[in-house]
Protein backbone atom coordinates (compact mmCIF):
# COMPACT_ATOMS: atom_id res chain seq x y z
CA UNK A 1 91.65 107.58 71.58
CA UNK A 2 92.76 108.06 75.50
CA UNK A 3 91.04 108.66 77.82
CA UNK A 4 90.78 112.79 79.25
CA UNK A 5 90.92 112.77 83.17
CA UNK A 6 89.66 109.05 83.62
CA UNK A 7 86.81 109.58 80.67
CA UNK A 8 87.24 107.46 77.47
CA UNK A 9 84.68 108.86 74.40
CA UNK A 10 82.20 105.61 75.37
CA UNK A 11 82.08 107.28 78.60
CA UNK A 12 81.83 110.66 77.76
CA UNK A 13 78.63 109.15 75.48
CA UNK A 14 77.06 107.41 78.54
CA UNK A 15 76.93 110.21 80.49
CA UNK A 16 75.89 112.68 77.78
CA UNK A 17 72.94 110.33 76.99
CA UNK A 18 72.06 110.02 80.72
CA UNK A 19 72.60 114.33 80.59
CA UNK A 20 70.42 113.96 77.80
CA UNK A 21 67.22 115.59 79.05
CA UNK A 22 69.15 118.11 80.91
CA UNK A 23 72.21 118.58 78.97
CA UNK A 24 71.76 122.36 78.53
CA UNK A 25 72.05 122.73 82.36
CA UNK A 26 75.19 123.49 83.68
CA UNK A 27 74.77 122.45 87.26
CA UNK A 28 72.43 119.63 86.50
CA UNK A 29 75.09 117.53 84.28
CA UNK A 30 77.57 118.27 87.35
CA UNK A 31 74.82 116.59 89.41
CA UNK A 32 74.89 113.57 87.03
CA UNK A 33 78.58 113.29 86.65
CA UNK A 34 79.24 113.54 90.42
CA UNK A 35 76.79 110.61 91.13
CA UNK A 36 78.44 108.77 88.44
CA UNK A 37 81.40 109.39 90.89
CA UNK A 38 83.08 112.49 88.33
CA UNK A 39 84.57 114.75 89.91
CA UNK A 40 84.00 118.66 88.26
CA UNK A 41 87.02 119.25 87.43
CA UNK A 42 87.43 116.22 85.42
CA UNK A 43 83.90 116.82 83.56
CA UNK A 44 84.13 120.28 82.26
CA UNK A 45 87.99 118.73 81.02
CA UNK A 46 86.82 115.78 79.54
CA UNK A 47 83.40 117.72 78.20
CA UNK A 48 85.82 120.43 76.84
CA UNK A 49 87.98 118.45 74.84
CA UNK A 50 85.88 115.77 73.39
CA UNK A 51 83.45 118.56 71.74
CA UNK A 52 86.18 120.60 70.37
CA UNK A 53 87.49 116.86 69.36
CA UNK A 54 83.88 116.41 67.90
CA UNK A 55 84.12 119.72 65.96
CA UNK A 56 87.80 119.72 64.72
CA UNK A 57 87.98 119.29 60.89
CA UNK A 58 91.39 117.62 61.22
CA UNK A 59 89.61 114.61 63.30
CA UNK A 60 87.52 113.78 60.00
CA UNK A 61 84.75 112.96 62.29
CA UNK A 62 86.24 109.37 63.69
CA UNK A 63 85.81 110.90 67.13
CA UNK A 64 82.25 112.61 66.68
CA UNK A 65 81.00 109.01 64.91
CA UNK A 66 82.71 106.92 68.15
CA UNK A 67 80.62 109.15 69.99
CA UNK A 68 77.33 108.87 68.00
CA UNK A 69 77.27 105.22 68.59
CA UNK A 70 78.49 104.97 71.92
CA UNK A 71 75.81 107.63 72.68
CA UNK A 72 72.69 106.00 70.59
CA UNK A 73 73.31 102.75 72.48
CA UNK A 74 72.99 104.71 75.86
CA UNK A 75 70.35 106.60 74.67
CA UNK A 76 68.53 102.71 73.57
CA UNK A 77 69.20 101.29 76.79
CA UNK A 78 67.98 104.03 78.86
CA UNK A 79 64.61 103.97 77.12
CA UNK A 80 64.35 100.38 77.58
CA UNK A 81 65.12 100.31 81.21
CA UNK A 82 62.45 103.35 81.55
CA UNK A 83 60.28 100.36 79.73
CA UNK A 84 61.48 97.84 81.55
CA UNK A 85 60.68 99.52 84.92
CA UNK A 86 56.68 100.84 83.79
């Protein structure tokens, strides 16, 4: 799978699991992206095209199940770094 403006599925993962908590807000998830050094533009492209990806019935769900693991090992590291750092 290539990458969409710079962001490979693992990375589109990373930053949905950092997102995670806020992933319904528009302007927050820009806030994350940028400090992960993403510009806008490139976000909403990359965000765009991986869900329809994600959704397409034609992909069979390889993308979608990249995604699920990419994102479930985020979402395990952040939680033990929030452990890590109590």
């Amino acid at each position: 799978m290539e990458a969409i403006n710079g962001i490979t599925i693992e990375r589109y993962a990373e930053l949905c699991a950092k997102m995670n908590d806020v992933f319904r807000n528009r302007e927050a998830c820009l806030k994350i992206a940028a400090s992960e050094g993403i510009k806008k533009d490139d976000w909403e492209a990359a965000h765009k095209t991986w869900q329809a990806r994600m959704t397409d019935p034609s992909d069979m769900g390889k993308t979608a199940s990249v995604f699920q693991k990419s994102w479930q090992a985020a979402i395990k590291f952040k939680k033990e770094s929030k452990g890590a750092s109590t």
